[in-house]
PDB file of N, CA and C in Angstrom:
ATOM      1  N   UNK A   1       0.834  -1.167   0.000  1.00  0.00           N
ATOM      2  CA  UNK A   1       0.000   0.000   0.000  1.00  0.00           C
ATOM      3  C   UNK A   1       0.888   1.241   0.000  1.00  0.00           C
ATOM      4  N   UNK A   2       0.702   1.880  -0.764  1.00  0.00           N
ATOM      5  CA  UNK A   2       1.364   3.254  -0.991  1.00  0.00           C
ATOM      6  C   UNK A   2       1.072   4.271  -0.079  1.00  0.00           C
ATOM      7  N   UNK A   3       1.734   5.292   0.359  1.00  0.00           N
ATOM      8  CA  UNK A   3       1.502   6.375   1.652  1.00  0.00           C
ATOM      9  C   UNK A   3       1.064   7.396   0.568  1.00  0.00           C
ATOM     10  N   UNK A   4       0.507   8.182   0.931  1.00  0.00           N
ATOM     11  CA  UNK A   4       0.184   9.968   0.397  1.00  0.00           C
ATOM     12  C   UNK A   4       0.992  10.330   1.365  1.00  0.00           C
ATOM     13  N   UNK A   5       1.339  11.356   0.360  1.00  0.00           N
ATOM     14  CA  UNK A   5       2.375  12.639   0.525  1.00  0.00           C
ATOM     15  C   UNK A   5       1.479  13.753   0.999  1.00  0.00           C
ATOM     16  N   UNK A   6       1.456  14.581   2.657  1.00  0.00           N
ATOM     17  CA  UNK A   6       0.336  15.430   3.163  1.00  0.00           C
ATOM     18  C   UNK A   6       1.227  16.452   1.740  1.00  0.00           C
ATOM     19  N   UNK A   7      -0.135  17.530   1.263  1.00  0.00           N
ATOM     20  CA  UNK A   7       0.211  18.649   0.982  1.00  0.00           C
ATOM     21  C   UNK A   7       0.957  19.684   1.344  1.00  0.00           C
ATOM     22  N   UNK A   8       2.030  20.501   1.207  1.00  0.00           N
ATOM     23  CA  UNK A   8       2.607  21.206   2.265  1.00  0.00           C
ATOM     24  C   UNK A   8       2.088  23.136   1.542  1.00  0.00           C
ATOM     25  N   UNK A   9       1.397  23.554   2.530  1.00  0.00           N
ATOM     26  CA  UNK A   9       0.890  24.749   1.772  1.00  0.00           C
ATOM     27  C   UNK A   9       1.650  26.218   3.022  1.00  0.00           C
ATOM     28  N   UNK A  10       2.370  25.628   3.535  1.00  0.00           N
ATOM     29  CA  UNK A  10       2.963  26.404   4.403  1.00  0.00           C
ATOM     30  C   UNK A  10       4.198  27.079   3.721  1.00  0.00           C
ATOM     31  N   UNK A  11       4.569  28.524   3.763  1.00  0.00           N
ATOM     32  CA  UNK A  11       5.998  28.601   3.305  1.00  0.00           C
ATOM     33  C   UNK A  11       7.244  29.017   4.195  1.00  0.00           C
ATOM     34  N   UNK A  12       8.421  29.084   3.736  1.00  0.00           N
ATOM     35  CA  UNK A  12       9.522  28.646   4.860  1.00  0.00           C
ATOM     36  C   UNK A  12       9.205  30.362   5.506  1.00  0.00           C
ATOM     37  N   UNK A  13       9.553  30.398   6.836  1.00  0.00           N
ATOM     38  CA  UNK A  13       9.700  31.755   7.408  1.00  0.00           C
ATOM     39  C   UNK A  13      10.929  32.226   7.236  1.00  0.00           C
ATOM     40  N   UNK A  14      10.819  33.768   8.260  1.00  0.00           N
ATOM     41  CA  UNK A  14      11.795  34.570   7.981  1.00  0.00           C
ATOM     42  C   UNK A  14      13.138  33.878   8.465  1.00  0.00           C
ATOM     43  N   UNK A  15      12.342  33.115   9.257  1.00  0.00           N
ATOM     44  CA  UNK A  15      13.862  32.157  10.421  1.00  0.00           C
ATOM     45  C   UNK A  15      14.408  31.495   9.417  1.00  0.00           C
ATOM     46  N   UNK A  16      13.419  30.348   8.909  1.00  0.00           N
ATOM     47  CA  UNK A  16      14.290  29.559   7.776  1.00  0.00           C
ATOM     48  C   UNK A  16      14.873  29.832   6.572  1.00  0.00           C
ATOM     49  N   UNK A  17      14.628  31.296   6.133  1.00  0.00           N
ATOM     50  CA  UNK A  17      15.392  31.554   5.274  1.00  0.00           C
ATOM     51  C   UNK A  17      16.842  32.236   5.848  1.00  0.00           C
ATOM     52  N   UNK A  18      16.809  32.662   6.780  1.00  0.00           N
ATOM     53  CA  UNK A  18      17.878  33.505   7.523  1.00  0.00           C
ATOM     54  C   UNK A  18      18.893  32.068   7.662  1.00  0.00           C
ATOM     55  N   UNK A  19      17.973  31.091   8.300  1.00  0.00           N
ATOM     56  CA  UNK A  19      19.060  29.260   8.237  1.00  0.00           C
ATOM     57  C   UNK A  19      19.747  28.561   7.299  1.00  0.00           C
ATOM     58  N   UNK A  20      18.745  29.086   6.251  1.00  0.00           N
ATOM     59  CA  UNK A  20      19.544  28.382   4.817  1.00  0.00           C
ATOM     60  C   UNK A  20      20.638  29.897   4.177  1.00  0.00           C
ATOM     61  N   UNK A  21      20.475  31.116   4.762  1.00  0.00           N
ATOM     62  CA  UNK A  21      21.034  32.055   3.847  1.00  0.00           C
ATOM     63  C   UNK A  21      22.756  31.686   4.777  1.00  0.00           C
ATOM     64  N   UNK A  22      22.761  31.619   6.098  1.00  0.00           N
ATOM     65  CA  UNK A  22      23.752  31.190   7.069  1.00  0.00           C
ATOM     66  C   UNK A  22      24.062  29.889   6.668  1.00  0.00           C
ATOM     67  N   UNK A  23      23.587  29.118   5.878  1.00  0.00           N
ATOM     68  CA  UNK A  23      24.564  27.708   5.839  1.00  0.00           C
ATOM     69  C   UNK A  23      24.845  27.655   4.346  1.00  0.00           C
ATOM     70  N   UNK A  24      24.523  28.466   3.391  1.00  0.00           N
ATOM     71  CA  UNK A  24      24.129  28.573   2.112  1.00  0.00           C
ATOM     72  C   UNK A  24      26.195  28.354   1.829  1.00  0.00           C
ATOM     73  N   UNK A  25      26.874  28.870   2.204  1.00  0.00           N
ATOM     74  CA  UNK A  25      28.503  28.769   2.010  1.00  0.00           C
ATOM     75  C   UNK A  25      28.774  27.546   1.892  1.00  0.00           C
ATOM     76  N   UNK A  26      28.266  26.728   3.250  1.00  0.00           N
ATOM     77  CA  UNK A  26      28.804  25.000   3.776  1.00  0.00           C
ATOM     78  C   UNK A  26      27.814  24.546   2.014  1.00  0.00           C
ATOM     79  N   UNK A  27      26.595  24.881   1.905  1.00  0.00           N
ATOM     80  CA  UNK A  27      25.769  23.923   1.494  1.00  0.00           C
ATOM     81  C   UNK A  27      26.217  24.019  -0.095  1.00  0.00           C
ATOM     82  N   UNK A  28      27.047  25.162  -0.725  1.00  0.00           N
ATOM     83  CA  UNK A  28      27.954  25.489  -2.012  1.00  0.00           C
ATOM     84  C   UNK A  28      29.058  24.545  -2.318  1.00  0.00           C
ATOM     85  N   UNK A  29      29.970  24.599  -0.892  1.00  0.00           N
ATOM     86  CA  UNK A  29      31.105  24.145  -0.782  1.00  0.00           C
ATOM     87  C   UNK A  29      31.070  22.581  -0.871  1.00  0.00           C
ATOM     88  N   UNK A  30      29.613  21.898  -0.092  1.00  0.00           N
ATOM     89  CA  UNK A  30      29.393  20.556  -0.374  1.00  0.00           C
ATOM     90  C   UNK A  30      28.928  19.969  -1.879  1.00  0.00           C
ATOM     91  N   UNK A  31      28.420  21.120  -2.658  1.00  0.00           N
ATOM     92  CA  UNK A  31      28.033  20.127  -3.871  1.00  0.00           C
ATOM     93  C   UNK A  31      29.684  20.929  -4.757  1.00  0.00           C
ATOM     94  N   UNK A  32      30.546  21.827  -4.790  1.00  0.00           N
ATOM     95  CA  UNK A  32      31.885  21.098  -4.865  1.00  0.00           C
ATOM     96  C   UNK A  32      32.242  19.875  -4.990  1.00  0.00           C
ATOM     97  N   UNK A  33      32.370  19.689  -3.795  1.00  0.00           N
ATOM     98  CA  UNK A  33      32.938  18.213  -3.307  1.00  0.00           C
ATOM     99  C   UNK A  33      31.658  17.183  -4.041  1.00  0.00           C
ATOM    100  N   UNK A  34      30.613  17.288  -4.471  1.00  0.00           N
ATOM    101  CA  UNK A  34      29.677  16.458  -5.339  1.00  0.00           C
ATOM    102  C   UNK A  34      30.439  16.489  -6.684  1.00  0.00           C
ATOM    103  N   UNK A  35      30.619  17.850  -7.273  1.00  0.00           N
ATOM    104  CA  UNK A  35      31.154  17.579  -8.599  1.00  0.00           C
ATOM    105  C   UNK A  35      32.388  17.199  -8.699  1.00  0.00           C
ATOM    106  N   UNK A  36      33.492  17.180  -8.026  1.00  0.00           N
ATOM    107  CA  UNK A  36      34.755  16.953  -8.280  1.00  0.00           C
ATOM    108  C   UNK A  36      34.915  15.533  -7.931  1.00  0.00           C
ATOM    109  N   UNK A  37      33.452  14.304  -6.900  1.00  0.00           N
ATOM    110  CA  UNK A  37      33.635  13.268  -6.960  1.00  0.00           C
ATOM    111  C   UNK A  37      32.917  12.865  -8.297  1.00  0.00           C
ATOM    112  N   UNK A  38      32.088  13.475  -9.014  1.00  0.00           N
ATOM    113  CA  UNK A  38      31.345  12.864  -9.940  1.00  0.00           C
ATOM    114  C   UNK A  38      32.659  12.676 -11.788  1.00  0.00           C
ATOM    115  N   UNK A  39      33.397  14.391 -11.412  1.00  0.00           N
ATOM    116  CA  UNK A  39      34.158  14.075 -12.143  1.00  0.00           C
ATOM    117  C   UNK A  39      35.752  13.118 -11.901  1.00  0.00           C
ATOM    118  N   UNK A  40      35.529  12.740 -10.985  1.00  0.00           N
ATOM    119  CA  UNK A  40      36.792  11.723 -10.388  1.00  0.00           C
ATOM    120  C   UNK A  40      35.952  10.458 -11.353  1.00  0.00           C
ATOM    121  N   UNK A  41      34.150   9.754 -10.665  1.00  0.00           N
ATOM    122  CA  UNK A  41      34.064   8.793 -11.100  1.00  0.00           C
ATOM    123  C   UNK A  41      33.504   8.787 -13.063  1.00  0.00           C
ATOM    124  N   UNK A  42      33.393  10.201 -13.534  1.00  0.00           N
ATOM    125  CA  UNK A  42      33.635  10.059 -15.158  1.00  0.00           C
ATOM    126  C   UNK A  42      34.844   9.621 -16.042  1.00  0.00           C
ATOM    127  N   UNK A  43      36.053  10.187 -15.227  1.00  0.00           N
ATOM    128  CA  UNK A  43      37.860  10.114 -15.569  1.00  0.00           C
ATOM    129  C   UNK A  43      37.736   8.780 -15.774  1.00  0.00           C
ATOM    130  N   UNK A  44      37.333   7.742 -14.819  1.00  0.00           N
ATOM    131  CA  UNK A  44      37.452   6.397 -15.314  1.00  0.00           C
ATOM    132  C   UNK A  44      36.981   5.852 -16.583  1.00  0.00           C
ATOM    133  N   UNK A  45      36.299   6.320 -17.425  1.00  0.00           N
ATOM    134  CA  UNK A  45      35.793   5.842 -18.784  1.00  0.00           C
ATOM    135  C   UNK A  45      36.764   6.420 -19.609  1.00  0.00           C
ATOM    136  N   UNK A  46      37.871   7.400 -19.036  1.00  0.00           N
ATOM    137  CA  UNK A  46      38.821   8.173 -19.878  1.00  0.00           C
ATOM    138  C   UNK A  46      40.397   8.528 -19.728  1.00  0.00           C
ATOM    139  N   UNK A  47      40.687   6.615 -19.109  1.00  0.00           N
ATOM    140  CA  UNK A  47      42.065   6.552 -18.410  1.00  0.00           C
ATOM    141  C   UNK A  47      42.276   6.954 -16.997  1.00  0.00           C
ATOM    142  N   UNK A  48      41.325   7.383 -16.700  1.00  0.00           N
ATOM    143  CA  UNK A  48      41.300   7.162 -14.533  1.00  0.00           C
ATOM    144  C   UNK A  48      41.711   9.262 -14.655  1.00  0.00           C
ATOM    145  N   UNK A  49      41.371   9.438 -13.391  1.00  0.00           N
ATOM    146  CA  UNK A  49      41.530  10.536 -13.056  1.00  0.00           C
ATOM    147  C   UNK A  49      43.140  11.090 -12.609  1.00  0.00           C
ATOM    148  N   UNK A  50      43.096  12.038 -13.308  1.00  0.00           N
ATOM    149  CA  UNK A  50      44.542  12.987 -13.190  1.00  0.00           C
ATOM    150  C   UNK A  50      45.013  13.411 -12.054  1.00  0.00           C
ATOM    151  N   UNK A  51      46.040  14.357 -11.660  1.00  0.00           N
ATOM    152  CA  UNK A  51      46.216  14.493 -10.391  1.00  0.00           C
ATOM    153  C   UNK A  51      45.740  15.989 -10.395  1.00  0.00           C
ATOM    154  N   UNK A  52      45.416  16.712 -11.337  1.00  0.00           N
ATOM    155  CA  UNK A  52      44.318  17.941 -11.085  1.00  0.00           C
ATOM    156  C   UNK A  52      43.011  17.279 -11.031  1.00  0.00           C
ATOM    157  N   UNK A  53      42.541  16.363 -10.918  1.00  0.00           N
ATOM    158  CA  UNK A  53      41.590  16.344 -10.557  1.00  0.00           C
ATOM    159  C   UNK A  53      41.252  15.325  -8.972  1.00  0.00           C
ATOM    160  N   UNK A  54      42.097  14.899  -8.813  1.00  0.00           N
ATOM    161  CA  UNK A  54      42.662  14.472  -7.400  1.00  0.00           C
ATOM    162  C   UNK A  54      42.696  16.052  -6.202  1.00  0.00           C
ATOM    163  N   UNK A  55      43.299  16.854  -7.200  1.00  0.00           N
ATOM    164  CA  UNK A  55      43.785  18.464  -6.152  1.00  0.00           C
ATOM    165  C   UNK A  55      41.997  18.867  -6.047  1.00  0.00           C
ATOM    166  N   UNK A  56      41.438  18.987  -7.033  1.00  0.00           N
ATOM    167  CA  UNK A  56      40.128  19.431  -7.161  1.00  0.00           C
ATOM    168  C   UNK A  56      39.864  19.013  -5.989  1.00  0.00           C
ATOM    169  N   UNK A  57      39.733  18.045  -5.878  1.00  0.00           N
ATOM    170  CA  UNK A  57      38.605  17.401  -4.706  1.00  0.00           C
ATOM    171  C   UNK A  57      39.550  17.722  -3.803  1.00  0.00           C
ATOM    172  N   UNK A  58      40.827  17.941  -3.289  1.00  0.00           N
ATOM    173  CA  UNK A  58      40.927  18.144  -1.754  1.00  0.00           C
ATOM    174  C   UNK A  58      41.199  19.228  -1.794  1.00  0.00           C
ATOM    175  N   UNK A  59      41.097  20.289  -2.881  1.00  0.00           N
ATOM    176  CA  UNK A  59      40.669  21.715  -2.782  1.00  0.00           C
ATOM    177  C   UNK A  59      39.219  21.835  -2.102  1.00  0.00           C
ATOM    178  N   UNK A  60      37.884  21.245  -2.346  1.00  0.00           N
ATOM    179  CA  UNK A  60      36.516  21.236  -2.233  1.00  0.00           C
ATOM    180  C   UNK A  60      36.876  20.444  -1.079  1.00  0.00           C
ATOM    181  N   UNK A  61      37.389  19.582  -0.767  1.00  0.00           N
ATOM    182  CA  UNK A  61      36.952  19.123   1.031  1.00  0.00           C
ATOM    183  C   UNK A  61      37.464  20.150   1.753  1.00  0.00           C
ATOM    184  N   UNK A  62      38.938  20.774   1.378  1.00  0.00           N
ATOM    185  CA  UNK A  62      39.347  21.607   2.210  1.00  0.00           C
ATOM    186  C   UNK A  62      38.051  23.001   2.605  1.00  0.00           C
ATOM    187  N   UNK A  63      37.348  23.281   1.019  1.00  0.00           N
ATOM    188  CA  UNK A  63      36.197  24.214   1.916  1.00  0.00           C
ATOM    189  C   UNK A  63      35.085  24.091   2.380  1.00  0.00           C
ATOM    190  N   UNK A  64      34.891  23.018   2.532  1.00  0.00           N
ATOM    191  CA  UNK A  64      33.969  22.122   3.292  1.00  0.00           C
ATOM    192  C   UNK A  64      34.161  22.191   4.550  1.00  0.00           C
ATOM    193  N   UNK A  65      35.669  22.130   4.841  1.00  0.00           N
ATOM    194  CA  UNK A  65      36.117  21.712   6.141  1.00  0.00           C
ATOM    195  C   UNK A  65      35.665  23.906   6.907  1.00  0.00           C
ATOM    196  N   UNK A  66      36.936  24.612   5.868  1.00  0.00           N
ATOM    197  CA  UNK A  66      36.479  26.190   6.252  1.00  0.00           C
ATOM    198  C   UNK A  66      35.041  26.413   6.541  1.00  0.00           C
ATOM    199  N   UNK A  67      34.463  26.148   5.607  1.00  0.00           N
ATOM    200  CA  UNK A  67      32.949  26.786   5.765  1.00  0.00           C
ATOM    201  C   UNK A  67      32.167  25.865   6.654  1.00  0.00           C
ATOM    202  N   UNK A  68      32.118  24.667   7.018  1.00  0.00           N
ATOM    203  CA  UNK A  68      31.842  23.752   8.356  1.00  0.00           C
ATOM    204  C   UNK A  68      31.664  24.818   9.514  1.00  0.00           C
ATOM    205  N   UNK A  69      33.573  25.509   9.865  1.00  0.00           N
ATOM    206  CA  UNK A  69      34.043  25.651  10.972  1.00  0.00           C
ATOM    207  C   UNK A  69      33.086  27.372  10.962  1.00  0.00           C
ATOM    208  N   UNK A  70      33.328  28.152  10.096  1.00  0.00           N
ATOM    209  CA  UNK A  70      32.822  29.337   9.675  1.00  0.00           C
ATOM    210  C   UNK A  70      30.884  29.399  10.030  1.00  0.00           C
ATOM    211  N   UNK A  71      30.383  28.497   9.722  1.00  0.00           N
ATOM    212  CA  UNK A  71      28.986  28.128  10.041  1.00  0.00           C
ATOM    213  C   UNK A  71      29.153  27.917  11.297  1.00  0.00           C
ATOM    214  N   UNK A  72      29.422  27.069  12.155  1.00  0.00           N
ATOM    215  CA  UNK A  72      29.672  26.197  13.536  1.00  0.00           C
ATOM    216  C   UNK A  72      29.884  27.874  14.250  1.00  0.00           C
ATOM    217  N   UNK A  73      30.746  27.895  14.082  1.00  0.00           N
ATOM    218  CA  UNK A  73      31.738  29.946  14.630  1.00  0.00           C
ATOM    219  C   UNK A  73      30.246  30.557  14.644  1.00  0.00           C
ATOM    220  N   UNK A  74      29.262  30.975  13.519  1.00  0.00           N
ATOM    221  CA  UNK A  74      28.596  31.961  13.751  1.00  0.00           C
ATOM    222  C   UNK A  74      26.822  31.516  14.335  1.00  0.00           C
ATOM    223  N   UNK A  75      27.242  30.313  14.861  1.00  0.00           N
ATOM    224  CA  UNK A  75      25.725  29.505  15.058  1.00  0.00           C
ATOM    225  C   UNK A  75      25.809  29.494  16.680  1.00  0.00           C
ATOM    226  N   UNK A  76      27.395  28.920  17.036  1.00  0.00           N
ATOM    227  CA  UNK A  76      27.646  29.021  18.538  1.00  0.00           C
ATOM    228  C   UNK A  76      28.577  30.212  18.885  1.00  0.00           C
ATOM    229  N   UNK A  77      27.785  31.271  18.685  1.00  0.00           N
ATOM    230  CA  UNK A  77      29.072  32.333  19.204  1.00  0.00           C
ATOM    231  C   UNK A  77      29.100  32.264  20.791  1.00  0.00           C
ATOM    232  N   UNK A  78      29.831  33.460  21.072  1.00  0.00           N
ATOM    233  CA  UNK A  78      30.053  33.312  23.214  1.00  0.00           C
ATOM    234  C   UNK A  78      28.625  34.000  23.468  1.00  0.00           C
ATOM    235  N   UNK A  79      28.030  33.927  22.716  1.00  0.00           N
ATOM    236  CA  UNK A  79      26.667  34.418  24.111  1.00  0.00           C
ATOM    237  C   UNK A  79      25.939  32.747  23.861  1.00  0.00           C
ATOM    238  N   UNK A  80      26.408  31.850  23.061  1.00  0.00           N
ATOM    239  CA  UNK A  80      25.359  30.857  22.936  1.00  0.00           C
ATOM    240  C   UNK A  80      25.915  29.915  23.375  1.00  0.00           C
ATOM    241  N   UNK A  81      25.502  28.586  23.910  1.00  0.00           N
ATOM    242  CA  UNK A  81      26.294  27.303  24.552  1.00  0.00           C
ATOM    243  C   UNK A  81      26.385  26.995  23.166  1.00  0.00           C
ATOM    244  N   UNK A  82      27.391  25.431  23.002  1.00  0.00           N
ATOM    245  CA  UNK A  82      27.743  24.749  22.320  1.00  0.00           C
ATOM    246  C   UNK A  82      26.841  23.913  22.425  1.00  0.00           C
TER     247      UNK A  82
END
């Protein structure tokens, strides 16, 4: 038996856009790291992947890792617990 999907007629608030505009860096930096694995697993139909495209991707984790810490920094500042 198949589920229904409720309708959703609600739209995001001012909060949730302020949430996605604050993670919008991390959430860039992760589909990076999407394309530079997608073009790692295309290289294989075309002699395996190069070592610029090896750097690619730990260029894109590396800002994954920045913009992680950069998000985390402005979500828990010192007036907020961890």
């Amino acid at each position: 038996m198949r589920k229904r999907l409720a309708l959703v007629t609600t739209e995001p608030t001012a909060a949730d856009l302020a949430a996605i505009d604050t993670e919008w860096p991390l959430i860039a930096a992760e589909l990076d790291v999407l394309d530079a694995e997608i073009t790692l697993i295309n290289a294989e139909d075309h002699g395996g992947p190069t070592a610029l495209d090896w750097r690619r991707l730990r260029r894109a984790e590396s800002r994954v890792t920045r913009a992680a810490a950069e998000v985390a920094a402005r979500t828990t500042g010192p007036d907020r617990a961890a």
